[in-house]
C-alpha atoms as a PDB file:
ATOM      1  CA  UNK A   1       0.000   0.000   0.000  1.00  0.00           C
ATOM      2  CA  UNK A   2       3.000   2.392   0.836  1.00  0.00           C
ATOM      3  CA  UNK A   3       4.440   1.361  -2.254  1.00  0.00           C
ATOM      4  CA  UNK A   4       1.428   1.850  -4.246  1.00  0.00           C
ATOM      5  CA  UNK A   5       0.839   5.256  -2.922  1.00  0.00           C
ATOM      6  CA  UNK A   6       4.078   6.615  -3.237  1.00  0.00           C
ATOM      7  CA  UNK A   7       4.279   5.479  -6.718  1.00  0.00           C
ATOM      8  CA  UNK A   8       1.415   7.864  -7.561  1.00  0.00           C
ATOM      9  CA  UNK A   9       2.904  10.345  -5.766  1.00  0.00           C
ATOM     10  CA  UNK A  10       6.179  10.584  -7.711  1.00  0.00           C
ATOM     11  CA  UNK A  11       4.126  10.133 -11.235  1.00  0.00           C
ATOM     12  CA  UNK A  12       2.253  13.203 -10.180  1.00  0.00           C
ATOM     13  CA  UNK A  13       5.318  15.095  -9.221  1.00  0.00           C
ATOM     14  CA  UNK A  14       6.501  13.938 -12.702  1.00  0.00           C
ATOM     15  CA  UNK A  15       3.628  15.039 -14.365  1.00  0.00           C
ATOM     16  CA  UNK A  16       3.390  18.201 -12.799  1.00  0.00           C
ATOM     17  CA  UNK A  17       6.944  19.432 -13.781  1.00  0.00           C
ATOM     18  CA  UNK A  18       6.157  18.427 -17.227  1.00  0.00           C
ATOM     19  CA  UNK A  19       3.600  20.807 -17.081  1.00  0.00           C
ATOM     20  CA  UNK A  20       5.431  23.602 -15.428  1.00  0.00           C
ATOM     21  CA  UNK A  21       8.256  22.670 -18.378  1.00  0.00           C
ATOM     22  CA  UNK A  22       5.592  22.809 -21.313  1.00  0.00           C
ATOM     23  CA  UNK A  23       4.539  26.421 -19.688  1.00  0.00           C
ATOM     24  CA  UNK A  24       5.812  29.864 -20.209  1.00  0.00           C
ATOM     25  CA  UNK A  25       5.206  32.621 -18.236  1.00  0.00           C
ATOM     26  CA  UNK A  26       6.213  36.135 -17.960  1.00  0.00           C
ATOM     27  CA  UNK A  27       6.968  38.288 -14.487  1.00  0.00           C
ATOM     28  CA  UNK A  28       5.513  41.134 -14.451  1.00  0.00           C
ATOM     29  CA  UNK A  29       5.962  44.030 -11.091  1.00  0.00           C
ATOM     30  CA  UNK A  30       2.200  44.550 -10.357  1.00  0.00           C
ATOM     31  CA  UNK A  31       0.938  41.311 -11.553  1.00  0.00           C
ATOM     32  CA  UNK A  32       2.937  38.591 -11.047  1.00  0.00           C
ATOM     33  CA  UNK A  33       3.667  35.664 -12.884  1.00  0.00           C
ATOM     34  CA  UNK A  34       1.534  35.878 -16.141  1.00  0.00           C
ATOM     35  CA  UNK A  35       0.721  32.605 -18.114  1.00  0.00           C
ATOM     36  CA  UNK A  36       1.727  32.983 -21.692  1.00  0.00           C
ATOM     37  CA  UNK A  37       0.613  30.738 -24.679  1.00  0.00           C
ATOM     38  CA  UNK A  38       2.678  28.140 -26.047  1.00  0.00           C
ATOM     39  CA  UNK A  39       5.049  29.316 -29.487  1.00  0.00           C
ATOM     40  CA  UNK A  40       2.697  27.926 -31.896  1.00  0.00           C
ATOM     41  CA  UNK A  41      -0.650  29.033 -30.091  1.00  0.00           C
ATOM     42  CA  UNK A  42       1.249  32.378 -30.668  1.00  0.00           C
ATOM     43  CA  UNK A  43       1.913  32.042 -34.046  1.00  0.00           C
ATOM     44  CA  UNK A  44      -1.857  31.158 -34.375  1.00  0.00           C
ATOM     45  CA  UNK A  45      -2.837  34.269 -32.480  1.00  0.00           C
ATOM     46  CA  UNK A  46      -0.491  36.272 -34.182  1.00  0.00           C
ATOM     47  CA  UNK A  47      -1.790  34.935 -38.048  1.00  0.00           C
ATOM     48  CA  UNK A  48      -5.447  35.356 -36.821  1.00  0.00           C
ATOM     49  CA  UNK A  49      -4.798  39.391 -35.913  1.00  0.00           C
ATOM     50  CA  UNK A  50      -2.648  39.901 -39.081  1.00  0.00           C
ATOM     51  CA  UNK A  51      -5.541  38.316 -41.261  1.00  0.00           C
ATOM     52  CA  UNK A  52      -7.698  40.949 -39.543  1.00  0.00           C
ATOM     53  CA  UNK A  53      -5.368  44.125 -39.940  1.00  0.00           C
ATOM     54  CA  UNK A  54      -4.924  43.463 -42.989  1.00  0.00           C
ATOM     55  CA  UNK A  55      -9.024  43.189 -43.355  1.00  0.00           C
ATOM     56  CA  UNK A  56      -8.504  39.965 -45.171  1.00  0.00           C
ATOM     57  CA  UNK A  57     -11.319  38.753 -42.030  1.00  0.00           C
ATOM     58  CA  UNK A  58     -13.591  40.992 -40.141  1.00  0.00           C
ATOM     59  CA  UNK A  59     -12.100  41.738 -36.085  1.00  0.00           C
ATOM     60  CA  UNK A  60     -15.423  40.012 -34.570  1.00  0.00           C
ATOM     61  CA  UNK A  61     -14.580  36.647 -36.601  1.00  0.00           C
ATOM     62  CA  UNK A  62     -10.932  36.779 -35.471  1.00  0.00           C
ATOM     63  CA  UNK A  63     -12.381  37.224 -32.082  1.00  0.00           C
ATOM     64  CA  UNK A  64     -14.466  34.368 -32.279  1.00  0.00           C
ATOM     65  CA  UNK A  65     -12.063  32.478 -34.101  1.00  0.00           C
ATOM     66  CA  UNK A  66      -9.603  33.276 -31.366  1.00  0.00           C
ATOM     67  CA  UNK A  67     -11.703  32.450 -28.550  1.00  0.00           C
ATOM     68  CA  UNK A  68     -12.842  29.204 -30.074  1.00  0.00           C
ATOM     69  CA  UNK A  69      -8.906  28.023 -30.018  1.00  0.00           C
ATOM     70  CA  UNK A  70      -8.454  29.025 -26.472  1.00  0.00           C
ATOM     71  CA  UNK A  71     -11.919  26.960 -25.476  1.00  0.00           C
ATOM     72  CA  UNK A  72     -10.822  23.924 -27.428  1.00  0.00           C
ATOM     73  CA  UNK A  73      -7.614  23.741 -26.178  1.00  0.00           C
ATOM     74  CA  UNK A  74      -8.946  24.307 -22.813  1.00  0.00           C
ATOM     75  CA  UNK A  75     -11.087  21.298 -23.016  1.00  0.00           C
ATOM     76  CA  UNK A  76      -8.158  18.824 -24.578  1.00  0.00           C
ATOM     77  CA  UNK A  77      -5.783  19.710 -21.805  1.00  0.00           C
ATOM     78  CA  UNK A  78      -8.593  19.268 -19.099  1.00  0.00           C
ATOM     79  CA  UNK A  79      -9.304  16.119 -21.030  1.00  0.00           C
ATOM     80  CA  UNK A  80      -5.873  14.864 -21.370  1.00  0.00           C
ATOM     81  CA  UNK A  81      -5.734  15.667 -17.885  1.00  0.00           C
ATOM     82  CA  UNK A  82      -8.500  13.406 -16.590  1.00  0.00           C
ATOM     83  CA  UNK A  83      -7.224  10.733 -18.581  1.00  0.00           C
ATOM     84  CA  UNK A  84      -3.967  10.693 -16.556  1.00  0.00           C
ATOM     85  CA  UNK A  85      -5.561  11.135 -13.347  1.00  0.00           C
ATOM     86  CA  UNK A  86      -8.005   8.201 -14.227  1.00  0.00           C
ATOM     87  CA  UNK A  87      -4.693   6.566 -15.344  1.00  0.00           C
ATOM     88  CA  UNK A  88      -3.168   6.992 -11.949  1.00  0.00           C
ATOM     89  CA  UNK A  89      -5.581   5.498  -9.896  1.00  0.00           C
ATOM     90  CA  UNK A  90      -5.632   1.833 -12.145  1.00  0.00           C
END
């Protein structure tokens, strides 16, 4: 049982620095630490505002388009991480 449980315990330290590895963040003086997207959610961002200054797309599609990203990949990682908590427990 000891065994068992500290098993778990180092797979969720292990996942959790994975996590902290995958992230980026930013420090900033008033706020704090600041959670920044990964390099290619950037690059989507950043494609998705130069498609609307360039009024190739209206600014309320690359809004929704935008916010539509950030709510999927929301629900993967929340996903993904109920998988490996279901995972954990087996």
């Amino acid at each position: 049982m000891t065994q068992r449980t500290s098993e778990a315990e180092s797979q969720s330290d292990a996942v959790q620095r994975v996590r902290e590895a995958r992230s980026f963040a930013v420090q900033l003086p008033v706020l704090g630490r600041v959670p920044l997207p990964r390099p290619e959610q950037l690059a989507f961002f950043a494609a998705i505002g130069l498609l609307a200054a360039v009024e190739i797309i209206e600014w309320p599609v690359a809004v929704t388009i935008a916010a539509g990203h950030i709510l999927l990949t929301d629900q993967h990682n929340r996903a993904v991480q109920e998988i490996g908590e279901a995972l954990e427990g087996v």
